[in-house]
Every structure is written in structure tokens, then in C-alpha cells.
PDB file of N, CA and C in Angstrom:
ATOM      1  N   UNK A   1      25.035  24.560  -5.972  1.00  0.00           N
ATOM      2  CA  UNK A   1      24.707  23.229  -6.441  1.00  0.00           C
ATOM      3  C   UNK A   1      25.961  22.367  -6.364  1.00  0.00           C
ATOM      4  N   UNK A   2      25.946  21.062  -5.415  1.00  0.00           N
ATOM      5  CA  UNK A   2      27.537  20.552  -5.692  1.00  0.00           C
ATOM      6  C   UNK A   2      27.362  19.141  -6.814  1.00  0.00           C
ATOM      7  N   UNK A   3      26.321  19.285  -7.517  1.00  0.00           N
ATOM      8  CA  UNK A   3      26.538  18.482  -8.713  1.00  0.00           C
ATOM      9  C   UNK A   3      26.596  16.845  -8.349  1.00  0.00           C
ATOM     10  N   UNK A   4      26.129  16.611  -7.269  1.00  0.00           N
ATOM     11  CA  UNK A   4      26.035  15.139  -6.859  1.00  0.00           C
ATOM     12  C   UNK A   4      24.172  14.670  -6.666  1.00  0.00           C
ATOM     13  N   UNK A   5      24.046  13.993  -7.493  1.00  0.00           N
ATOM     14  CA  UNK A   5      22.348  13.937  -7.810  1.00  0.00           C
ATOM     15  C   UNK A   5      22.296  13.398  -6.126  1.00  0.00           C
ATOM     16  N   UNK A   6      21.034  13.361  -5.755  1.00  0.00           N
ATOM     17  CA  UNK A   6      20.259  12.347  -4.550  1.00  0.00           C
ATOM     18  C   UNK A   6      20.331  11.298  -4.992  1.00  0.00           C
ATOM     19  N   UNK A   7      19.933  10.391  -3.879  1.00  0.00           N
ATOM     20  CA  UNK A   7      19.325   8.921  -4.310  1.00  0.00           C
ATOM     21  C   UNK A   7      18.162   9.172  -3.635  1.00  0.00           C
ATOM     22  N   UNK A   8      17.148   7.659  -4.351  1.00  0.00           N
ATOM     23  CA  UNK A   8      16.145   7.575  -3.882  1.00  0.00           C
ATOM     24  C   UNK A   8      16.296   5.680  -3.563  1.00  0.00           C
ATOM     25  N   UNK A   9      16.142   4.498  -2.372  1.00  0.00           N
ATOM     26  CA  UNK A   9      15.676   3.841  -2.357  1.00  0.00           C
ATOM     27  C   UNK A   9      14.219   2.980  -2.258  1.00  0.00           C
ATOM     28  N   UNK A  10      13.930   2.530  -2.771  1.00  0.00           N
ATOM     29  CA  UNK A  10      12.497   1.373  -2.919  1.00  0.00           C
ATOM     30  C   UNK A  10      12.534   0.751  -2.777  1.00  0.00           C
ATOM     31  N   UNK A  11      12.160   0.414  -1.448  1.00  0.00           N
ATOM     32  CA  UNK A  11      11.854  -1.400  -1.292  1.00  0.00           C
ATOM     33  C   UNK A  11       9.901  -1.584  -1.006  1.00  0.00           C
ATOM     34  N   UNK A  12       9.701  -2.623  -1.884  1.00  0.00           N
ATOM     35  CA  UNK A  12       8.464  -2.775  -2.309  1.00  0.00           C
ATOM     36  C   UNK A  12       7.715  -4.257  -1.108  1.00  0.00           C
ATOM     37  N   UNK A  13       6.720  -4.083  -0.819  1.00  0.00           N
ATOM     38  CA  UNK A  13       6.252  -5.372   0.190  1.00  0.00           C
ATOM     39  C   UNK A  13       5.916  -6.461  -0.948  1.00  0.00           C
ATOM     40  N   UNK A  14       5.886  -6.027  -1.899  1.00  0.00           N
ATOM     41  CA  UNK A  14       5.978  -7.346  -3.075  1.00  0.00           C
ATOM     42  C   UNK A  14       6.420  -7.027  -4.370  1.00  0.00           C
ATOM     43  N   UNK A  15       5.870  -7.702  -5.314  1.00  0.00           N
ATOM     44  CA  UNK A  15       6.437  -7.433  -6.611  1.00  0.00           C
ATOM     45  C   UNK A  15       4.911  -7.792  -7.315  1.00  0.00           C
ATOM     46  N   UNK A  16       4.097  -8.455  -7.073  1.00  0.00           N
ATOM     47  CA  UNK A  16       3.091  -8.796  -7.322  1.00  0.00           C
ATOM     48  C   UNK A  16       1.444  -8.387  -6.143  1.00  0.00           C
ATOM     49  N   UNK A  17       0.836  -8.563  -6.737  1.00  0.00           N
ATOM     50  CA  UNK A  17      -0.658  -8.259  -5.751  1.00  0.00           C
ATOM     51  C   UNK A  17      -1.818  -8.114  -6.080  1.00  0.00           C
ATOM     52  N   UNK A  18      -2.814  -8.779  -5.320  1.00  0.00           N
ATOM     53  CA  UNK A  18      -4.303  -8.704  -6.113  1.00  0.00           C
ATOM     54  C   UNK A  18      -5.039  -7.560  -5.881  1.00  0.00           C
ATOM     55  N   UNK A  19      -5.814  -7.146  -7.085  1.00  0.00           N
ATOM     56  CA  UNK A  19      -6.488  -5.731  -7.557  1.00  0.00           C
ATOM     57  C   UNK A  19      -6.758  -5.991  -6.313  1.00  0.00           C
ATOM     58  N   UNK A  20      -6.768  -4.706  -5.189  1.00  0.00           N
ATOM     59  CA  UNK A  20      -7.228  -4.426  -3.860  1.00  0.00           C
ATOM     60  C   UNK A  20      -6.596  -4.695  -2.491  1.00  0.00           C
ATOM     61  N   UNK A  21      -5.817  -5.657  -3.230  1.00  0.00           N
ATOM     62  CA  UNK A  21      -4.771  -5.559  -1.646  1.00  0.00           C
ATOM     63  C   UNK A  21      -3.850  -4.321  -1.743  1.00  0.00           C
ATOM     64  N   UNK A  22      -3.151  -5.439  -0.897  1.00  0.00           N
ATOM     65  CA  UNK A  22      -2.051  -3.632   0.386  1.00  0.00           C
ATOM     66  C   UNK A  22      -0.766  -4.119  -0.539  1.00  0.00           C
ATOM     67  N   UNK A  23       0.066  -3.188  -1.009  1.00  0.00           N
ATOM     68  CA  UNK A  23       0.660  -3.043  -1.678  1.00  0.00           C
ATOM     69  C   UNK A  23       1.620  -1.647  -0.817  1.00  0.00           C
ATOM     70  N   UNK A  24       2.547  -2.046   0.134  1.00  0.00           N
ATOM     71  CA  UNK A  24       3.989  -0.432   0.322  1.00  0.00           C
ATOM     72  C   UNK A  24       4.999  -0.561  -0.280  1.00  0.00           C
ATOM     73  N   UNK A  25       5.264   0.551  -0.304  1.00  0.00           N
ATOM     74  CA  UNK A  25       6.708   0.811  -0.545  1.00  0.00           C
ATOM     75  C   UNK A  25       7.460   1.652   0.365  1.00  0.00           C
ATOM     76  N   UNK A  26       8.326   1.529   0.801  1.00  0.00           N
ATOM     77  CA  UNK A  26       9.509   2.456   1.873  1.00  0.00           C
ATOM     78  C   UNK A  26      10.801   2.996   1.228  1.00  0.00           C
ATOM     79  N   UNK A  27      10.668   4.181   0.790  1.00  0.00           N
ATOM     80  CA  UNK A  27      11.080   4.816   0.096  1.00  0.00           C
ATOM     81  C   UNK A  27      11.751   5.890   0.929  1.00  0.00           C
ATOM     82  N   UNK A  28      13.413   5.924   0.687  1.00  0.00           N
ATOM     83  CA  UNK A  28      14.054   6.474   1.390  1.00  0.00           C
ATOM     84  C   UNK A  28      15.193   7.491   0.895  1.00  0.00           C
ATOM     85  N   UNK A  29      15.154   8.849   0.941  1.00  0.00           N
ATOM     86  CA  UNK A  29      15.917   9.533   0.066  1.00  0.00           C
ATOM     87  C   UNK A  29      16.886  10.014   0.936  1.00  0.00           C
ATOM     88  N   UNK A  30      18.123  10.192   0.238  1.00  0.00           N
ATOM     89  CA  UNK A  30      19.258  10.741   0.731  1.00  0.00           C
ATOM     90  C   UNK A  30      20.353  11.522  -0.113  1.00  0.00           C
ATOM     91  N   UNK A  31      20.631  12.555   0.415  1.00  0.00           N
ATOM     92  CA  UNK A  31      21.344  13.604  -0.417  1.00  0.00           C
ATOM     93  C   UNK A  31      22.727  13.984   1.021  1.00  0.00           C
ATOM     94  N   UNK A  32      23.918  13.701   0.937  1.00  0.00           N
ATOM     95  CA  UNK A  32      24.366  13.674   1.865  1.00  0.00           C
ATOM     96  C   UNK A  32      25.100  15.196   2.123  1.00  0.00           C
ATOM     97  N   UNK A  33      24.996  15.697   0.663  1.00  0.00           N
ATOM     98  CA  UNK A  33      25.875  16.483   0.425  1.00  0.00           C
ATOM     99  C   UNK A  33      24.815  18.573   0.680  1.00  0.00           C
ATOM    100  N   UNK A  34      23.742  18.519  -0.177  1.00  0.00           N
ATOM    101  CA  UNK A  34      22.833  19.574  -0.231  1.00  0.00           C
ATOM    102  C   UNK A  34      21.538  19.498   1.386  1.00  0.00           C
ATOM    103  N   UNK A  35      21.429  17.564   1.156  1.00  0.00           N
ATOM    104  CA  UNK A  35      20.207  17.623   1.594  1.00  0.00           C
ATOM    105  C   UNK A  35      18.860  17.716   0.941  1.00  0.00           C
ATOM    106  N   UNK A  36      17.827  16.671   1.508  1.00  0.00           N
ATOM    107  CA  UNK A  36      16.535  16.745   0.469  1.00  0.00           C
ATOM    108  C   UNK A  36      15.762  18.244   0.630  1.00  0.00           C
ATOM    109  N   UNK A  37      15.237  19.087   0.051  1.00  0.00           N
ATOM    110  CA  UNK A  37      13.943  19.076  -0.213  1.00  0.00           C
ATOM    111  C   UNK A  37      12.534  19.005  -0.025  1.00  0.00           C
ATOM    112  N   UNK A  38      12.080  18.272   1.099  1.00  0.00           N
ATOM    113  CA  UNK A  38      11.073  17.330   1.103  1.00  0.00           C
ATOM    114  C   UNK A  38      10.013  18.109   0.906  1.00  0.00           C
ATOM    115  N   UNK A  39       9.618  19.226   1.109  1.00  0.00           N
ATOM    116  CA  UNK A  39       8.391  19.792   0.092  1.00  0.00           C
ATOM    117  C   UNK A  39       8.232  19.881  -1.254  1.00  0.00           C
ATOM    118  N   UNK A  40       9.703  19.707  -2.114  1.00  0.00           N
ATOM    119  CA  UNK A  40       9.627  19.518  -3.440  1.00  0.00           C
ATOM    120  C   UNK A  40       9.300  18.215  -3.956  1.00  0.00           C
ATOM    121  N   UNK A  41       9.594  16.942  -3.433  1.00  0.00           N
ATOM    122  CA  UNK A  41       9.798  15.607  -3.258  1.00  0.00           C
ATOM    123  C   UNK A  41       8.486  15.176  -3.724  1.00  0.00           C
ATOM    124  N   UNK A  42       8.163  14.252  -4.848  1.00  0.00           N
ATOM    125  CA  UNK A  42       6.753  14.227  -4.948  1.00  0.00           C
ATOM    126  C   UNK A  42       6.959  12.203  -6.106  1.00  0.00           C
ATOM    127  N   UNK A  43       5.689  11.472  -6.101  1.00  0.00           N
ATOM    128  CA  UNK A  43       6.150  10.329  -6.814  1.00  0.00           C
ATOM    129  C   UNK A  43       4.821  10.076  -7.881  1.00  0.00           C
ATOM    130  N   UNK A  44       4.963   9.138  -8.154  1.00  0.00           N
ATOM    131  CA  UNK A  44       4.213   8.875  -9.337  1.00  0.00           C
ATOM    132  C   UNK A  44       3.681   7.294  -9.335  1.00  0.00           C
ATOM    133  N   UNK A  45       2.627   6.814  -9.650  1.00  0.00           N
ATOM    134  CA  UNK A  45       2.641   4.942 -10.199  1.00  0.00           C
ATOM    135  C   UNK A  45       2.068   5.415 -11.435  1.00  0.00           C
ATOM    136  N   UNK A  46       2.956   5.010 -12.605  1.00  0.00           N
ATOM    137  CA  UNK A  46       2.297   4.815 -14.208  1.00  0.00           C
ATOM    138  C   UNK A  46       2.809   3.680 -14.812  1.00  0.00           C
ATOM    139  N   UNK A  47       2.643   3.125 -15.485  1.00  0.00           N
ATOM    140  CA  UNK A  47       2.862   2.127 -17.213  1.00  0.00           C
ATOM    141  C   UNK A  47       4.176   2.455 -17.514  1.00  0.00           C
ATOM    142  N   UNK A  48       4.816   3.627 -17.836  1.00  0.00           N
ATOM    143  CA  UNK A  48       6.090   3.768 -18.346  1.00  0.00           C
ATOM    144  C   UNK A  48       7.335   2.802 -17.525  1.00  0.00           C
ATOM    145  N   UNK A  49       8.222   2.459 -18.283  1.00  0.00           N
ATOM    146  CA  UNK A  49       9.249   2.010 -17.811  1.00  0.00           C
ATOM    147  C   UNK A  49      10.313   2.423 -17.401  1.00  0.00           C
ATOM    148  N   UNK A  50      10.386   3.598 -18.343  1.00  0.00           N
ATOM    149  CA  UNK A  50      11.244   4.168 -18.191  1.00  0.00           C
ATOM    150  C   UNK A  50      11.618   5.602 -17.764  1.00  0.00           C
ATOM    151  N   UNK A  51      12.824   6.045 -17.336  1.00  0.00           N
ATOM    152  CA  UNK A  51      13.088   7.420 -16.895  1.00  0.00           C
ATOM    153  C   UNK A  51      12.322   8.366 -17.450  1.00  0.00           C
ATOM    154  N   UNK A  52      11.032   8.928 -16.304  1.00  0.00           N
ATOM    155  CA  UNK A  52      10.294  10.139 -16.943  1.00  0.00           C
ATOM    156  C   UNK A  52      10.667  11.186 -17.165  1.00  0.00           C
ATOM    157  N   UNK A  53      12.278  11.645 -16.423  1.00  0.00           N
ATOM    158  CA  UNK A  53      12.609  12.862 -16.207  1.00  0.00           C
ATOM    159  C   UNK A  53      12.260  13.750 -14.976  1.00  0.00           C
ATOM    160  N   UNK A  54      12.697  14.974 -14.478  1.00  0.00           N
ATOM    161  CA  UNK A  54      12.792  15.803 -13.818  1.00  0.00           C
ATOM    162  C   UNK A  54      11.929  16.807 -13.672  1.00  0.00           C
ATOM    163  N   UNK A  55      10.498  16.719 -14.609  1.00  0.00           N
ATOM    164  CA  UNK A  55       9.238  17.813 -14.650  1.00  0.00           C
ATOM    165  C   UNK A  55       8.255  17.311 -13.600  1.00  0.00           C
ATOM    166  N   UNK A  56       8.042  18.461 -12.731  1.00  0.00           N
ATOM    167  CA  UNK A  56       7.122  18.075 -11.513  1.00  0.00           C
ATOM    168  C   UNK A  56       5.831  17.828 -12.049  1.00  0.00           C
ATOM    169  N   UNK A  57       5.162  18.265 -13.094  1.00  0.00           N
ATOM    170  CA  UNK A  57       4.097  18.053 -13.628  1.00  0.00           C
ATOM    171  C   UNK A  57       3.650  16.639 -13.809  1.00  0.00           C
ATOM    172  N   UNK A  58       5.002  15.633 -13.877  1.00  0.00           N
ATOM    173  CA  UNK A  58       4.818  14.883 -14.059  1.00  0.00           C
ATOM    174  C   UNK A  58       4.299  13.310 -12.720  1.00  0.00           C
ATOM    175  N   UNK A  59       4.973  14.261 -11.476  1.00  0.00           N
ATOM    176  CA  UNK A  59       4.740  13.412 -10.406  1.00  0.00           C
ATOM    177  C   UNK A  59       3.457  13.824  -9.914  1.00  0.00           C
ATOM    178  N   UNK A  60       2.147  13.705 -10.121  1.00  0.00           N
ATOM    179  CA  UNK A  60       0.680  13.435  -9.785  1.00  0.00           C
ATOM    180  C   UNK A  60       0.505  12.373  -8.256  1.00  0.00           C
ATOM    181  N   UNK A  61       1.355  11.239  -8.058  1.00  0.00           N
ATOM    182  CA  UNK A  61       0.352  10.120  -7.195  1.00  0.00           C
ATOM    183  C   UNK A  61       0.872  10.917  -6.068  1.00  0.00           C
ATOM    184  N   UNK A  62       1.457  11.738  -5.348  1.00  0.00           N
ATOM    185  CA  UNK A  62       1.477  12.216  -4.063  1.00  0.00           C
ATOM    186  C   UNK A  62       2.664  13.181  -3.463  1.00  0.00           C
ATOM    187  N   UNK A  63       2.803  13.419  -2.648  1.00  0.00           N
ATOM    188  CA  UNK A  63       4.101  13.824  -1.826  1.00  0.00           C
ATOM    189  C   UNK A  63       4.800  13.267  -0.789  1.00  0.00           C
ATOM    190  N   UNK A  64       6.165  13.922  -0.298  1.00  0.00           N
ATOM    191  CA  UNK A  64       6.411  12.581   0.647  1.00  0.00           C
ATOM    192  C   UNK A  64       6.295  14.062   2.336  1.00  0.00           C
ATOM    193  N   UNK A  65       6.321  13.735   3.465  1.00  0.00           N
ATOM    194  CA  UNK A  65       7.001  14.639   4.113  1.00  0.00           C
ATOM    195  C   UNK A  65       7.859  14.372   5.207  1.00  0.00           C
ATOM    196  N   UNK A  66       8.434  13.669   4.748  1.00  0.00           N
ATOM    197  CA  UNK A  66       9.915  12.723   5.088  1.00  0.00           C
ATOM    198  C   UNK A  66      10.968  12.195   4.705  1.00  0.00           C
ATOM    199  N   UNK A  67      12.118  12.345   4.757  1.00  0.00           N
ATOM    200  CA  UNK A  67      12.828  11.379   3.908  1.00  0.00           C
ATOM    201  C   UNK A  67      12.994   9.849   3.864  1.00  0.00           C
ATOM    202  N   UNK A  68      12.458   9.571   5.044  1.00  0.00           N
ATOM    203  CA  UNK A  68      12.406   8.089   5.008  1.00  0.00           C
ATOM    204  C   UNK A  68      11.154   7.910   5.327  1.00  0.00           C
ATOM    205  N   UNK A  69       9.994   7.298   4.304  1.00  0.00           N
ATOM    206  CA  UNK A  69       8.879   7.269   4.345  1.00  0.00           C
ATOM    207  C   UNK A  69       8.314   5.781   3.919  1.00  0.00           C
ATOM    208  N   UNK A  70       6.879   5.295   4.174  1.00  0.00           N
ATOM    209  CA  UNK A  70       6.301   4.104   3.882  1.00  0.00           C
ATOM    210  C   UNK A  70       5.060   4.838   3.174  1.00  0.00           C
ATOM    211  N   UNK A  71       4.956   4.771   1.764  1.00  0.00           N
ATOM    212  CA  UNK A  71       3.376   4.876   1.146  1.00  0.00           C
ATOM    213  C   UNK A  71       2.632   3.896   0.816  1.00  0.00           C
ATOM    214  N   UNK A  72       1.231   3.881   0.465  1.00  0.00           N
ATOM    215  CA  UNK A  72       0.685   2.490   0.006  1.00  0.00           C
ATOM    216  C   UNK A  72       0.048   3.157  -1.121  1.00  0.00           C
ATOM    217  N   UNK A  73       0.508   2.028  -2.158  1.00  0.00           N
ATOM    218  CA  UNK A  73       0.357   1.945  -3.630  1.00  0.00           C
ATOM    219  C   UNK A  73      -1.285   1.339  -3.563  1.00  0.00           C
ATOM    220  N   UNK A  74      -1.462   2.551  -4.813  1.00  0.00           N
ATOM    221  CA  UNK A  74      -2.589   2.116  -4.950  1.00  0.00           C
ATOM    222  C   UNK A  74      -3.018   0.573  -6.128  1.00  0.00           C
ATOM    223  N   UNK A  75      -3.964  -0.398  -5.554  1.00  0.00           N
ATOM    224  CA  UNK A  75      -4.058  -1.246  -6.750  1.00  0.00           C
ATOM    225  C   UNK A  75      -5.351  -1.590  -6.992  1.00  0.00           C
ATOM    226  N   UNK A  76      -6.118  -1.127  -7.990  1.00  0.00           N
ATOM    227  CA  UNK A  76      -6.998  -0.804  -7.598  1.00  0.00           C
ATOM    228  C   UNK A  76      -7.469  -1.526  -9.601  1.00  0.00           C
ATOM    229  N   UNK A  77      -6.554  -0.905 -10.355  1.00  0.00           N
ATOM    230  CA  UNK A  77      -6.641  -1.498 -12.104  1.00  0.00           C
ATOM    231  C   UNK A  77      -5.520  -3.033 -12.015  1.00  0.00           C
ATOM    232  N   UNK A  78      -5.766  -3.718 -12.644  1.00  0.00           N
ATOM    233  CA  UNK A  78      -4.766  -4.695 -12.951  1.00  0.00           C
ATOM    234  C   UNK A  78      -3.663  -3.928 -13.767  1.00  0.00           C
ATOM    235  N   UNK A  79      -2.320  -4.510 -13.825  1.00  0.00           N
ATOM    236  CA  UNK A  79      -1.560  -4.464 -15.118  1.00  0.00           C
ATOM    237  C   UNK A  79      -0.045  -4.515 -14.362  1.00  0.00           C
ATOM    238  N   UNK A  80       1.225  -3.666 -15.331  1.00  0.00           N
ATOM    239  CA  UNK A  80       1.981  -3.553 -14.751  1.00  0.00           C
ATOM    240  C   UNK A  80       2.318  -2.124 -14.923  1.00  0.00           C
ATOM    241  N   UNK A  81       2.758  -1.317 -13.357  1.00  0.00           N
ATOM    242  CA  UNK A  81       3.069  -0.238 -12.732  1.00  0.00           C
ATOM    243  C   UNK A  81       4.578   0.147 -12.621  1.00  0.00           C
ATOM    244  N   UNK A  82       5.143   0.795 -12.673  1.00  0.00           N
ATOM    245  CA  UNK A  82       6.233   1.277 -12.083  1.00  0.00           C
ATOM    246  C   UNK A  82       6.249   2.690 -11.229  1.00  0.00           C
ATOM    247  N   UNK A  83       6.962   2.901  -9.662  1.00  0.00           N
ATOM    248  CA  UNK A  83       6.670   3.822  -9.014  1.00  0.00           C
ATOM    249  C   UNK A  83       8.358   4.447  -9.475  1.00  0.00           C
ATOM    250  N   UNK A  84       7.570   5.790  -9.683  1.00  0.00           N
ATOM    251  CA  UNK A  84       8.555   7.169 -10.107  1.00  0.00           C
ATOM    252  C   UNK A  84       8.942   8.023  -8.810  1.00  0.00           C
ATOM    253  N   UNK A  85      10.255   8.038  -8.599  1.00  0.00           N
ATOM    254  CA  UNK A  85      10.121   9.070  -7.084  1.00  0.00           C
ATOM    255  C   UNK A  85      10.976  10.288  -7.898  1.00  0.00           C
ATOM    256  N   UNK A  86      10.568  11.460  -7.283  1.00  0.00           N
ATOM    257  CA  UNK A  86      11.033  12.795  -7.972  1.00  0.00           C
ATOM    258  C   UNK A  86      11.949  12.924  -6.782  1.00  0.00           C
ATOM    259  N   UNK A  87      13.332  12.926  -6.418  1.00  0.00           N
ATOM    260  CA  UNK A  87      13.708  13.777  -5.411  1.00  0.00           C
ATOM    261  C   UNK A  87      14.277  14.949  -5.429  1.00  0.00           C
ATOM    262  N   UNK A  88      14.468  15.748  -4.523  1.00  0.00           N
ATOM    263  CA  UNK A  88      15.130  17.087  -4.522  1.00  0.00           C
ATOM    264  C   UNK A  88      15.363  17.771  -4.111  1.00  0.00           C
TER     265      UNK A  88
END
């Protein structure tokens, strides 16, 4: 383990969007040092704001199998979302 976390970047096609439109994100992980993972690699859209932590149980909305990837968010309820990326 050399003790240097990953990153994960997000760049979002908006910040806003109506229940049913297209909504991506391009989400790009990099670990320069170990290297990702990418079968462990998994994300989330929930309500929380804040840092969920490191339990895979917790990333439900999908997987990635890439490190530099484009998903589409689902919008489907009104409100406000935040996308969780697990990397690793």
C-alpha cells in the first residue's frame, strides 16, 4: 500500500435538469502510484452531502469499467442529488 489515496474527477453536463432529461457525468480516476482497480470501482446518486465513506455496500447506482468513463445520471425524482464515486 503506498498510502497515497486515488483521485476521482467529475465533470457534470450541468448542474441542473428536468425530471427526464440527459443528465452525464465524465468521471475520471487516477492513481498514479498503485493504479485503479476498476472492478472494485463502483458510484452512487443519493441526498447525502456528505462523505459516505469507503463501504462498498454503500455504492448501489453502478460500476465503472474504465478509468476514464462517461455515465448518465439518472433523473427521473426531482430534488437535490449528489454523485458518490468509490475508487480503488
Amino acid at each position: 500500500m503506498d498510502k497515497i489515496a486515488p483521485t476521482a474527477t467529475i465533470k457534470l453536463s450541468g448542474t441542473t435538469v428536468e425530471i427526464g432529461g440527459t443528465l452525464t457525468a465524465e468521471v475520471t480516476q487516477t492513481d498514479n502510484e498503485s493504479g485503479i482497480n476498476i472492478s472494485q470501482t463502483k458510484w452512487v446518486l443519493n441526498t447525502e452531502a456528505g462523505n459516505i465513506g469507503t463501504e462498498v455496500s454503500k455504492y448501489t447506482g453502478g460500476t465503472f469499467t474504465k478509468t476514464s468513463e462517461t455515465i448518465t445520471i439518472p433523473t427521473t425524482t426531482g430534488g437535490t442529488y449528489y454523485l458518490h464515486v468509490l475508487t480503488v
